[in-house]
C-alpha atoms as a PDB file:
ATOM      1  CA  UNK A   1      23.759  79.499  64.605  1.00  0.00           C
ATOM      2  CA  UNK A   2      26.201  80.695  62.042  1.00  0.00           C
ATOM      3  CA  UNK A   3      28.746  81.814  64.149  1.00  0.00           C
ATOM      4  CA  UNK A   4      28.307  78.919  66.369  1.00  0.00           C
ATOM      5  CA  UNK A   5      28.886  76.708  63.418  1.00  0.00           C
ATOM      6  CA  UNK A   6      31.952  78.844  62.302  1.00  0.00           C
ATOM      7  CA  UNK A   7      33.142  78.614  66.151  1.00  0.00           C
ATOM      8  CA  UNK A   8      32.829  75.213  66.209  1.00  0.00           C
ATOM      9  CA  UNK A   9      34.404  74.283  62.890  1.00  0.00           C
ATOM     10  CA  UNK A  10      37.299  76.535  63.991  1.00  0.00           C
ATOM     11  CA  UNK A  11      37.718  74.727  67.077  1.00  0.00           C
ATOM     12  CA  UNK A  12      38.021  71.132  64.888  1.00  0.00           C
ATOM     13  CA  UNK A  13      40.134  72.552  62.760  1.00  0.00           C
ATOM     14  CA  UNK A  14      42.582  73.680  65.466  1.00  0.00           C
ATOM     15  CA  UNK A  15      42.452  70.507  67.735  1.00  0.00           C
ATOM     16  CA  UNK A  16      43.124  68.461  63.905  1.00  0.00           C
ATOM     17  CA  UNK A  17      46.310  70.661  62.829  1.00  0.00           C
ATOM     18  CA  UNK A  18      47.556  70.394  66.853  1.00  0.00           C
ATOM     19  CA  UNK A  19      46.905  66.733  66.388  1.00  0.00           C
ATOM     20  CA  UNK A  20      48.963  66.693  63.120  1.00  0.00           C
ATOM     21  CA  UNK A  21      51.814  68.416  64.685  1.00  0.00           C
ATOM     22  CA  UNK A  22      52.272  65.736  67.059  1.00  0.00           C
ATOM     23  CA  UNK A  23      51.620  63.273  65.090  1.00  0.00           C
ATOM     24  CA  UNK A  24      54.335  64.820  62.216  1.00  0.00           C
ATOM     25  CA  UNK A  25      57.049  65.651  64.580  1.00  0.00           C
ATOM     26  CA  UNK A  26      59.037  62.689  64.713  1.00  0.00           C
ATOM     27  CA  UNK A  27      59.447  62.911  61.074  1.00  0.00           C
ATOM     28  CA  UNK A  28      60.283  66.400  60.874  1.00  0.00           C
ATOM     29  CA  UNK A  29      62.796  65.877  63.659  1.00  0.00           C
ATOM     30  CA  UNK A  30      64.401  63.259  61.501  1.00  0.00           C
ATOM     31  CA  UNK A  31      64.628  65.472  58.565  1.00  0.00           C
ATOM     32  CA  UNK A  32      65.780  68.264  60.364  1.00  0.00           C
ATOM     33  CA  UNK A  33      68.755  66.458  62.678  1.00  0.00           C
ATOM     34  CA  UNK A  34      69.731  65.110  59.086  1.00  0.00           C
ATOM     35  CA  UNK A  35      71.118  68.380  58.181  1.00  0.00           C
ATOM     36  CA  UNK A  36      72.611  68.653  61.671  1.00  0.00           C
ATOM     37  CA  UNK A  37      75.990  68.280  63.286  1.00  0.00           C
ATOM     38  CA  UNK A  38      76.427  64.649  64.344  1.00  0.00           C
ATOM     39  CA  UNK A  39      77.323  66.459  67.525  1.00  0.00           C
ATOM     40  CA  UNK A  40      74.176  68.339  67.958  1.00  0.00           C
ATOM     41  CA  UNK A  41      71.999  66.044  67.343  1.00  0.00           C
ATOM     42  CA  UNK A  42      70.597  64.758  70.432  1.00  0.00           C
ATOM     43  CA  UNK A  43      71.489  67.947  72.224  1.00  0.00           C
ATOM     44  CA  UNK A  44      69.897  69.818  70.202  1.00  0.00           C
ATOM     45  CA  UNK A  45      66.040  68.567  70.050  1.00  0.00           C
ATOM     46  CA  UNK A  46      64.596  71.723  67.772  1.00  0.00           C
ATOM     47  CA  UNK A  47      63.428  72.306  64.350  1.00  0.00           C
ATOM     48  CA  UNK A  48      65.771  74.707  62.795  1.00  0.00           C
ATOM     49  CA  UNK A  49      69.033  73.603  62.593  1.00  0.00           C
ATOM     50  CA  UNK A  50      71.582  75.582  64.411  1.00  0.00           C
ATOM     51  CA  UNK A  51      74.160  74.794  61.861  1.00  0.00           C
ATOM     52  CA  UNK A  52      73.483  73.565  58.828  1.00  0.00           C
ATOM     53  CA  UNK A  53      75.530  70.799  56.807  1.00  0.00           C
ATOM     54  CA  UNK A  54      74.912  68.244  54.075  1.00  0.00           C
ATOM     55  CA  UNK A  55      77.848  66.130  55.367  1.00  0.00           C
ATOM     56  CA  UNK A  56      75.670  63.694  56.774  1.00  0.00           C
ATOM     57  CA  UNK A  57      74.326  63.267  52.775  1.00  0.00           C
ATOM     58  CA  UNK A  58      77.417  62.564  51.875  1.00  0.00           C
ATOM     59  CA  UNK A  59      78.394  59.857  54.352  1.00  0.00           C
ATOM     60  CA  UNK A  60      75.482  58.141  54.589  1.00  0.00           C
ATOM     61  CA  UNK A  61      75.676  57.946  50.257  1.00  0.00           C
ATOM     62  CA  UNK A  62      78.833  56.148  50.244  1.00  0.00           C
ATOM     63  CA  UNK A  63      77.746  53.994  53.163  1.00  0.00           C
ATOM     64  CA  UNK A  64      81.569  51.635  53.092  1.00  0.00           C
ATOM     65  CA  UNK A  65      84.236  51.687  50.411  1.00  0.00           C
ATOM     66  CA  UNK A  66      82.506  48.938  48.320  1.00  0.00           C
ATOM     67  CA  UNK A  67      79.021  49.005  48.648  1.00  0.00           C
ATOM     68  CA  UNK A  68      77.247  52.743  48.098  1.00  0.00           C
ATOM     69  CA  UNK A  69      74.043  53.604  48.839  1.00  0.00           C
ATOM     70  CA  UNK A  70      73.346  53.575  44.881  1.00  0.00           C
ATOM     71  CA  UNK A  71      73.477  49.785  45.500  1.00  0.00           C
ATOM     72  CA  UNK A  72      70.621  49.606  48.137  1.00  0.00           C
ATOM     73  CA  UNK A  73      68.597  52.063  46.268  1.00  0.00           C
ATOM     74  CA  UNK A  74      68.858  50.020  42.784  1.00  0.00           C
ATOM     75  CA  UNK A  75      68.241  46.595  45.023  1.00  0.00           C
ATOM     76  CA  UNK A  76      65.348  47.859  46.725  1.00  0.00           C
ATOM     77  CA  UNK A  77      63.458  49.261  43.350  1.00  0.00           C
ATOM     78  CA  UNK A  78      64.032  46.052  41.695  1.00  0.00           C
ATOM     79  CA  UNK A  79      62.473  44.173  44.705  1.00  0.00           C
ATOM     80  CA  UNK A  80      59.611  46.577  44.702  1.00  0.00           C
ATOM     81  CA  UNK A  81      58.652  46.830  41.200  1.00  0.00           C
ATOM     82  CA  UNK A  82      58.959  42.901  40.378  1.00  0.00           C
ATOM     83  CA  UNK A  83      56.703  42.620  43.642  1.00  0.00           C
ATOM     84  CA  UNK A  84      53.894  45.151  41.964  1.00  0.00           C
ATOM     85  CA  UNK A  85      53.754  43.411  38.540  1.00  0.00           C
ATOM     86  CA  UNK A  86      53.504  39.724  40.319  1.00  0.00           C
ATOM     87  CA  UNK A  87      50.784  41.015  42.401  1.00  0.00           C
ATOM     88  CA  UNK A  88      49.360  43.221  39.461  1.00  0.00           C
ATOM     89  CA  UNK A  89      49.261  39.626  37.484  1.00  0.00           C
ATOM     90  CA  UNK A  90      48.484  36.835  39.756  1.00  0.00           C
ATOM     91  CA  UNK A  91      46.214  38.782  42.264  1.00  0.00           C
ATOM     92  CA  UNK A  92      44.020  40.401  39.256  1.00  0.00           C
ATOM     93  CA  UNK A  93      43.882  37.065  37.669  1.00  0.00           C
ATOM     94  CA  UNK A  94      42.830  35.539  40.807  1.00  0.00           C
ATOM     95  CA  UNK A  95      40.282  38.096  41.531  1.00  0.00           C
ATOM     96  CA  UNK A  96      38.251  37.565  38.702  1.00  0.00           C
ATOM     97  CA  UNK A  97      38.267  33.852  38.956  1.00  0.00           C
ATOM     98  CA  UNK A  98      36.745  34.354  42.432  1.00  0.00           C
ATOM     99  CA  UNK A  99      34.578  37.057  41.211  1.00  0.00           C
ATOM    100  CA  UNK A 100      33.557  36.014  37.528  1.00  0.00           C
ATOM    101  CA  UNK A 101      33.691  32.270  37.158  1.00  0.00           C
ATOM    102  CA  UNK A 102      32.513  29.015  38.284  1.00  0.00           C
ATOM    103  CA  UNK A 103      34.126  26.235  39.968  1.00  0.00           C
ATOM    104  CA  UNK A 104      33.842  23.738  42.165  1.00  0.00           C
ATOM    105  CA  UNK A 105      35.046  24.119  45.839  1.00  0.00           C
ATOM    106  CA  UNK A 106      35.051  28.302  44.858  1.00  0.00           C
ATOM    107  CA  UNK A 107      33.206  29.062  48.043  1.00  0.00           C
ATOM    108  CA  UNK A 108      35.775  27.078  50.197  1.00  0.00           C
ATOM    109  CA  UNK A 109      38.840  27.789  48.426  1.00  0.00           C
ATOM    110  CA  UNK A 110      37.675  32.009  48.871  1.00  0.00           C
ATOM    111  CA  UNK A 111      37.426  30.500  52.864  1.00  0.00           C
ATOM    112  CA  UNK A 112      40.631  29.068  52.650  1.00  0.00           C
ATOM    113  CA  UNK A 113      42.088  32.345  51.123  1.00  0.00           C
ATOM    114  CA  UNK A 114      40.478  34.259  53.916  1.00  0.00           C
ATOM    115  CA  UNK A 115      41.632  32.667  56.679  1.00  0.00           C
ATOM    116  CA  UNK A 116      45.826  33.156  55.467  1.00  0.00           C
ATOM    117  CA  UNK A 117      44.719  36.903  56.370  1.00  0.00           C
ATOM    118  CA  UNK A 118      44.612  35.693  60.087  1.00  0.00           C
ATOM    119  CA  UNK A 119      47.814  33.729  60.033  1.00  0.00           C
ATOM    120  CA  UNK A 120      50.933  35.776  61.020  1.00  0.00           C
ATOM    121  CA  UNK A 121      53.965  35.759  58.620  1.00  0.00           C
ATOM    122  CA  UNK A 122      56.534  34.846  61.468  1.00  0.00           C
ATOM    123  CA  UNK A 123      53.916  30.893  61.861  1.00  0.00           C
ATOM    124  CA  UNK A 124      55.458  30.066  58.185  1.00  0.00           C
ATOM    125  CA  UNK A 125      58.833  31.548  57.836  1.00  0.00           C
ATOM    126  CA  UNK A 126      60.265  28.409  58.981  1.00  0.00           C
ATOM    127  CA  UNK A 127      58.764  26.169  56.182  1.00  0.00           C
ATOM    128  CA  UNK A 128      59.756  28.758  53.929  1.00  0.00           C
ATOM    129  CA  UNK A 129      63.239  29.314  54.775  1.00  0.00           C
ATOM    130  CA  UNK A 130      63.943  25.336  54.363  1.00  0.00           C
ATOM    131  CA  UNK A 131      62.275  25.591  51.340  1.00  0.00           C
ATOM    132  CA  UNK A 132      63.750  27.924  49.792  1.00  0.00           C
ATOM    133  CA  UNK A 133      67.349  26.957  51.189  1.00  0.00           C
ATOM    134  CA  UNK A 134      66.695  23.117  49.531  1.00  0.00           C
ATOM    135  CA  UNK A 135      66.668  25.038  46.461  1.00  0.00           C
ATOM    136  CA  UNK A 136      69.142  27.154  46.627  1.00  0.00           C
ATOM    137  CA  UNK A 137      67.846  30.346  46.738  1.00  0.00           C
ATOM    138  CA  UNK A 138      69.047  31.939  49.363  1.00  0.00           C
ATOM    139  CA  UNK A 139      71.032  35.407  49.393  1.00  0.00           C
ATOM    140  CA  UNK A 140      68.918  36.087  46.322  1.00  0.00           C
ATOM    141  CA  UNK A 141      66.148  38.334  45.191  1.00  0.00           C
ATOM    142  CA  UNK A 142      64.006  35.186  44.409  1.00  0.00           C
ATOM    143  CA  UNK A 143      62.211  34.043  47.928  1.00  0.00           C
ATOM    144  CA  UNK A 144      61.077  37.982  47.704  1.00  0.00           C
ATOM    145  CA  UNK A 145      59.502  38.058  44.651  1.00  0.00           C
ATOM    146  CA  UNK A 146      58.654  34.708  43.388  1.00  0.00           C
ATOM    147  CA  UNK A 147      55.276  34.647  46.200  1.00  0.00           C
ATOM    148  CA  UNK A 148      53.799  37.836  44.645  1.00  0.00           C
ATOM    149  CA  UNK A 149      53.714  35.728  41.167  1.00  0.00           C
ATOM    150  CA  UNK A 150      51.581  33.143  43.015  1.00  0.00           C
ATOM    151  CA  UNK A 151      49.036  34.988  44.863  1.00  0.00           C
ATOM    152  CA  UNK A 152      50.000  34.977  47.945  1.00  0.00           C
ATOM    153  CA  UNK A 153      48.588  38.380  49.236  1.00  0.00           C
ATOM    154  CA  UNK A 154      45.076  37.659  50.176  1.00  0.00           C
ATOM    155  CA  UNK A 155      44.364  40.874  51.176  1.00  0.00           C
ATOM    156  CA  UNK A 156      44.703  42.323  47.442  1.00  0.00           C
ATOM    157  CA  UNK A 157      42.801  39.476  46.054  1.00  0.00           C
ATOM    158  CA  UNK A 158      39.956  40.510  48.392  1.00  0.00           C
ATOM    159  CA  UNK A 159      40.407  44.259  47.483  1.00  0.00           C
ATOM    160  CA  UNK A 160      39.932  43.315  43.889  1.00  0.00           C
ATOM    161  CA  UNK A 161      37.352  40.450  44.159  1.00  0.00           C
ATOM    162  CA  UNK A 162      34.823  43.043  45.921  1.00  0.00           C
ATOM    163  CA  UNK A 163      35.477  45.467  43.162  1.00  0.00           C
ATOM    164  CA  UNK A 164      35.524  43.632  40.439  1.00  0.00           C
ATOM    165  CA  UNK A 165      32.040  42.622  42.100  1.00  0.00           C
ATOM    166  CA  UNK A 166      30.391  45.828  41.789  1.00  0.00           C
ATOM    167  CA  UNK A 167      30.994  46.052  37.753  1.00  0.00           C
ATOM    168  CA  UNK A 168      27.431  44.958  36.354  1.00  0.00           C
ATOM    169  CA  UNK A 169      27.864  41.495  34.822  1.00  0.00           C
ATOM    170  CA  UNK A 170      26.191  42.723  32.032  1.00  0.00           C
ATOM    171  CA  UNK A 171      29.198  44.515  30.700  1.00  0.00           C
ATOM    172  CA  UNK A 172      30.529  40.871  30.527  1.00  0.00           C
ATOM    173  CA  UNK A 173      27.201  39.416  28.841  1.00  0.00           C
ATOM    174  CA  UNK A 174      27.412  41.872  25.941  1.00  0.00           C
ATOM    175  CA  UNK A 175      30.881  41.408  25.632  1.00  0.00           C
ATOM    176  CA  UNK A 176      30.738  37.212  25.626  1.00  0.00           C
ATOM    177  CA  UNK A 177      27.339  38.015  23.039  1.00  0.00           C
ATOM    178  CA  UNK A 178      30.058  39.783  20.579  1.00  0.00           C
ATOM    179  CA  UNK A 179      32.385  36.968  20.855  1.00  0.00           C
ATOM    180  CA  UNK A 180      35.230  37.808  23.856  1.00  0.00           C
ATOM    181  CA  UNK A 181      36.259  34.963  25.757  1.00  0.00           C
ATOM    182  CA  UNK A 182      36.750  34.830  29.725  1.00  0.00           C
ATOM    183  CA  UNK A 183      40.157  36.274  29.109  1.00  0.00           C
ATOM    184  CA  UNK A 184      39.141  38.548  26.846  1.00  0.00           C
ATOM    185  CA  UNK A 185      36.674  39.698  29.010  1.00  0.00           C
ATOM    186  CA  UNK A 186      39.295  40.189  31.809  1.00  0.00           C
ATOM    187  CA  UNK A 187      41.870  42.213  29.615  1.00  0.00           C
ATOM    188  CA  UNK A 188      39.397  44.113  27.745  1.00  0.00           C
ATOM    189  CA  UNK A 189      35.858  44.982  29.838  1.00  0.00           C
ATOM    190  CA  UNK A 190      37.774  43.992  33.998  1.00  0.00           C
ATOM    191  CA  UNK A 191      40.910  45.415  33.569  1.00  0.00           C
ATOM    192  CA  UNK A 192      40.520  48.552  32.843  1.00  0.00           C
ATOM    193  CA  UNK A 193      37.533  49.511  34.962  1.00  0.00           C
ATOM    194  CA  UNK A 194      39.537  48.001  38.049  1.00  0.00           C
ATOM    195  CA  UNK A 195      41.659  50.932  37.697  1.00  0.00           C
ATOM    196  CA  UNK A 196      41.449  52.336  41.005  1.00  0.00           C
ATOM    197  CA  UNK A 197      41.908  48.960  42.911  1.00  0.00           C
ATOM    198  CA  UNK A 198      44.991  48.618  40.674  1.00  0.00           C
ATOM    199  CA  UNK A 199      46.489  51.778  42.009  1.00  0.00           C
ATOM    200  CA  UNK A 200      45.557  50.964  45.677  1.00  0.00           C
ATOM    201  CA  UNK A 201      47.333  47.581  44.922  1.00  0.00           C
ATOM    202  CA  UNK A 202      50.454  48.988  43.337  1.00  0.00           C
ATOM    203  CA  UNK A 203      50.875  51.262  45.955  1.00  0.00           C
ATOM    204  CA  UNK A 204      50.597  49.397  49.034  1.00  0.00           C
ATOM    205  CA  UNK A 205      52.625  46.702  47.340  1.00  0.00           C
ATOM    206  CA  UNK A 206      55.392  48.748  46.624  1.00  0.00           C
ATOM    207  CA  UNK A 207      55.224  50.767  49.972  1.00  0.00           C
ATOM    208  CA  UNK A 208      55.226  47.269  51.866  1.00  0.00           C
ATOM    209  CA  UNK A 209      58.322  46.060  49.690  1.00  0.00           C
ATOM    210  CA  UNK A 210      60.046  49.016  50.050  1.00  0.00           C
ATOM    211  CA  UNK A 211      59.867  48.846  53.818  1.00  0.00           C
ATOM    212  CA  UNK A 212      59.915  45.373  54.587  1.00  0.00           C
ATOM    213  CA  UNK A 213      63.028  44.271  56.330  1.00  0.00           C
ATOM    214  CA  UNK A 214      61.599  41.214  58.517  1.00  0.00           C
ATOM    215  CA  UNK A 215      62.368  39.358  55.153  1.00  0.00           C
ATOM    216  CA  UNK A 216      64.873  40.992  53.656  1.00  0.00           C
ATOM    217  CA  UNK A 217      67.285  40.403  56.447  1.00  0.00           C
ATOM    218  CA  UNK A 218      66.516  36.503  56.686  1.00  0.00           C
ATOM    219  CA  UNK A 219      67.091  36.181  53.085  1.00  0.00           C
ATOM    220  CA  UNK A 220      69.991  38.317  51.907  1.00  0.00           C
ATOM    221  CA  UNK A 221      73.348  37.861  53.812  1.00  0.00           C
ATOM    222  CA  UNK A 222      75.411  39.680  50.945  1.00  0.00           C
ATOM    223  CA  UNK A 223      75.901  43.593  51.136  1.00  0.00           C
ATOM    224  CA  UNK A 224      76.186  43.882  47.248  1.00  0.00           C
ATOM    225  CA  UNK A 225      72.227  42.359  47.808  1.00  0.00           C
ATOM    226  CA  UNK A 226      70.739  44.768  50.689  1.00  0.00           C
ATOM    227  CA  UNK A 227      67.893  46.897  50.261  1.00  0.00           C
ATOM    228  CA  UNK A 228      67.672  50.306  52.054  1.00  0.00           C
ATOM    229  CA  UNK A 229      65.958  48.825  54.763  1.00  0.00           C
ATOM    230  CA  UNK A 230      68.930  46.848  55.712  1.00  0.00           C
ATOM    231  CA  UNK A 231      71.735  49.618  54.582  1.00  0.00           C
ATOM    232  CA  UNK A 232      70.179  51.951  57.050  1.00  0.00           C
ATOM    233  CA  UNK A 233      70.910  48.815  59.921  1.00  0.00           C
ATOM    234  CA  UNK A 234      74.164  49.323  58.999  1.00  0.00           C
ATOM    235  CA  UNK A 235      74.764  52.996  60.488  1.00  0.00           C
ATOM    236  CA  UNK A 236      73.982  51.667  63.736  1.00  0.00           C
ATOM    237  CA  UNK A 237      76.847  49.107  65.574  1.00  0.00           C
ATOM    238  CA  UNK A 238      76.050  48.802  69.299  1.00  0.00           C
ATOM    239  CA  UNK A 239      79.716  47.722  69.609  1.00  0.00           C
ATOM    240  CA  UNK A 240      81.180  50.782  67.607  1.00  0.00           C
ATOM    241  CA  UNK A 241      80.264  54.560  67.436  1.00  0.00           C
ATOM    242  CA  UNK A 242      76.810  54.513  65.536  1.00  0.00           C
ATOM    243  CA  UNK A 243      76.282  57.144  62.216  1.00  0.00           C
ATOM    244  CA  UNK A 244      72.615  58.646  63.868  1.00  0.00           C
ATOM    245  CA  UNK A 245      73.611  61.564  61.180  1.00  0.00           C
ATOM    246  CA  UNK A 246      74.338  59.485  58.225  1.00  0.00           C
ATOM    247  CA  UNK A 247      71.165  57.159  59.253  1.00  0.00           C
ATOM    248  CA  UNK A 248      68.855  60.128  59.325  1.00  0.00           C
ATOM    249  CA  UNK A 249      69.895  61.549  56.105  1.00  0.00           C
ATOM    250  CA  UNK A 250      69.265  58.376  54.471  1.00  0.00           C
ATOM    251  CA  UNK A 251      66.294  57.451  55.903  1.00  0.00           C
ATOM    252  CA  UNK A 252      64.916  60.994  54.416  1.00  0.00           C
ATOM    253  CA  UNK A 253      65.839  59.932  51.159  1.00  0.00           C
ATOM    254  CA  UNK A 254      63.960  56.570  51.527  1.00  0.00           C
ATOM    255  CA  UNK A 255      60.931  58.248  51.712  1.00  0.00           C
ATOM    256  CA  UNK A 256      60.993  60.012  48.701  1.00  0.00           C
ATOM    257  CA  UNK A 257      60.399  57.532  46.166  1.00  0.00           C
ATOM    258  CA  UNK A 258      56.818  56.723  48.483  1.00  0.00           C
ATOM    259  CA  UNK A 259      55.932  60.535  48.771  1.00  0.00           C
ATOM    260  CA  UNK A 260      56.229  60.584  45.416  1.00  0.00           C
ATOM    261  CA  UNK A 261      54.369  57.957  44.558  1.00  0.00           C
ATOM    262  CA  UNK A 262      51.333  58.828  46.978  1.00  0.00           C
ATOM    263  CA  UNK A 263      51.684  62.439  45.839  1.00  0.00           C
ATOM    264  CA  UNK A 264      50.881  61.571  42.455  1.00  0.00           C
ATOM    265  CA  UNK A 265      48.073  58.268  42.909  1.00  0.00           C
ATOM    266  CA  UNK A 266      46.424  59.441  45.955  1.00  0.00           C
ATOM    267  CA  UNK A 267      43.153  59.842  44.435  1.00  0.00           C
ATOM    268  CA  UNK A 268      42.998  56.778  43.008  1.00  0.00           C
ATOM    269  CA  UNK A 269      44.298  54.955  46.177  1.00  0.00           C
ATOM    270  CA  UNK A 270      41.289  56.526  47.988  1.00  0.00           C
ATOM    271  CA  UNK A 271      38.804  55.738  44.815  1.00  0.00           C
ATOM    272  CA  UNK A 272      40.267  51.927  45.020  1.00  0.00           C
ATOM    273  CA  UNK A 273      39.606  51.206  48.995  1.00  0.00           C
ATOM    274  CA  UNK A 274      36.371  53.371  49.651  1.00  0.00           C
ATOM    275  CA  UNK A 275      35.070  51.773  46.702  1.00  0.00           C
ATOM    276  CA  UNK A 276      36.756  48.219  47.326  1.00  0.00           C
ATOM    277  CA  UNK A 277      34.640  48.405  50.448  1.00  0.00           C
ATOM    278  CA  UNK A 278      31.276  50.371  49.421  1.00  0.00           C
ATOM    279  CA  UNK A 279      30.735  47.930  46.982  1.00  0.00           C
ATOM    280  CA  UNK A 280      31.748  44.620  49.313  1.00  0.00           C
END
């Protein structure tokens, strides 16, 4: 039975890493033709290779004569971090109101809230756009970051209202019984044993921000305002001889700051959703 056992877990382990492979490749294509020849590239579909350059690094870093890659890089992390601490704020805050307190029309409002998960971003863009053109907002970092201060992802507010769920509300009796109010409560008792969910929330925020481009390119017209996800558009010009090398070299470097980031938190981002959903 042991051997069978050993046979069989070889056999899973095998089929997984051929799996990965495939599933990897694209990626490590990418990385690989960005250290290519922009003439090789397509010709040659291997690994390795054959020659290797940073050129591509180069070019795709200073993008046109104005507007460097430094730009996009600098626009997009200021996007994404403002995006984390309004969702941090107003979806934590939110949570616990759902989770902790009493109110009248909670159970319908926490309906309400629910049902923006089923309604596709592309059904309000419209109302948005005229919105935020009335008020003269557009070609700005505003329309991207102002939502995330107002709750607006439902789907982090339910992350956190099932976690915050599982934390006995006895840790809040004691607490109210030594004199914390609701807030205090929050800060002191909520906070910090929502750590995980936090993580799972900051990273999936950021990742999302980082790679949104739906929109980024309806609100910014301005190339001192692109993110990276609209400087990479720029390498490719169906009218004009399109930069695959330059593209692929910078999309490698976009990953980076969300390898790193997963690299470091991905513990916690599994603690905060198998626990956001065990205790649901």
């Amino acid at each position: 039975m042991s051997k069978k056992r050993k046979l069989g877990s070889r056999i899973k382990f095998i089929c997984l890493l051929v799996f990965a492979a495939i599933v990897l490749y694209p990626l490590i294509w990418m990385i690989s033709s960005s250290f290519k020849e922009e003439s090789t590239i397509f010709s040659d579909l291997g690994i390795i290779p054959g020659a290797f350059t940073l050129e591509n690094y180069r070019i795709g870093w200073q993008s046109n004569g104005r507007v460097t890659f430094t730009t996009y890089f600098l626009n997009s992390l200021l996007v994404s971090v403002l995006s984390v601490v309004g969702n941090l704020i107003s979806c934590s805050l939110t949570a616990f109101a759902f989770a902790r307190l009493k109110f009248k029309g909670k159970n319908l409002f926490f309906a309400l809230m629910m049902m923006t998960l089923m309604l596709p971003q592309h059904a309000i863009i419209v109302p948005q756009y005229v919105y935020f053109y009335k008020l003269g907002w557009l070609d700005s970092f505003i329309p991207l970051v102002l939502p995330k201060f107002l709750a607006t992802d439902a789907f982090f507010i339910y992350l956190l209202v099932q976690f915050i769920r599982g934390i006995p509300r006895e840790l809040d009796e004691a607490a109210i019984v030594d004199g914390c109010s609701k807030y205090s409560v929050f800060f002191r008792i909520i906070l910090p044993l929502c750590q995980p969910a936090l993580v799972t929330t900051t990273i999936f925020t950021f990742m999302w921000s980082w790679n949104d481009f739906f929109t980024q390119v309806i609100y910014l017209r301005t190339t001192q305002n692109y993110t990276v996800t609209l400087g990479l558009r720029m390498f490719v010009d169906p009218t004009a001889k399109s930069a695959y090398g330059a593209m692929f070299a910078m999309s490698t470097l976009s990953i980076v700051p969300i390898l790193i980031l997963f690299v470091f938190f991905q513990k916690q981002l599994i603690e905060g959703i198998v626990a956001g959903g065990v205790k649901g």
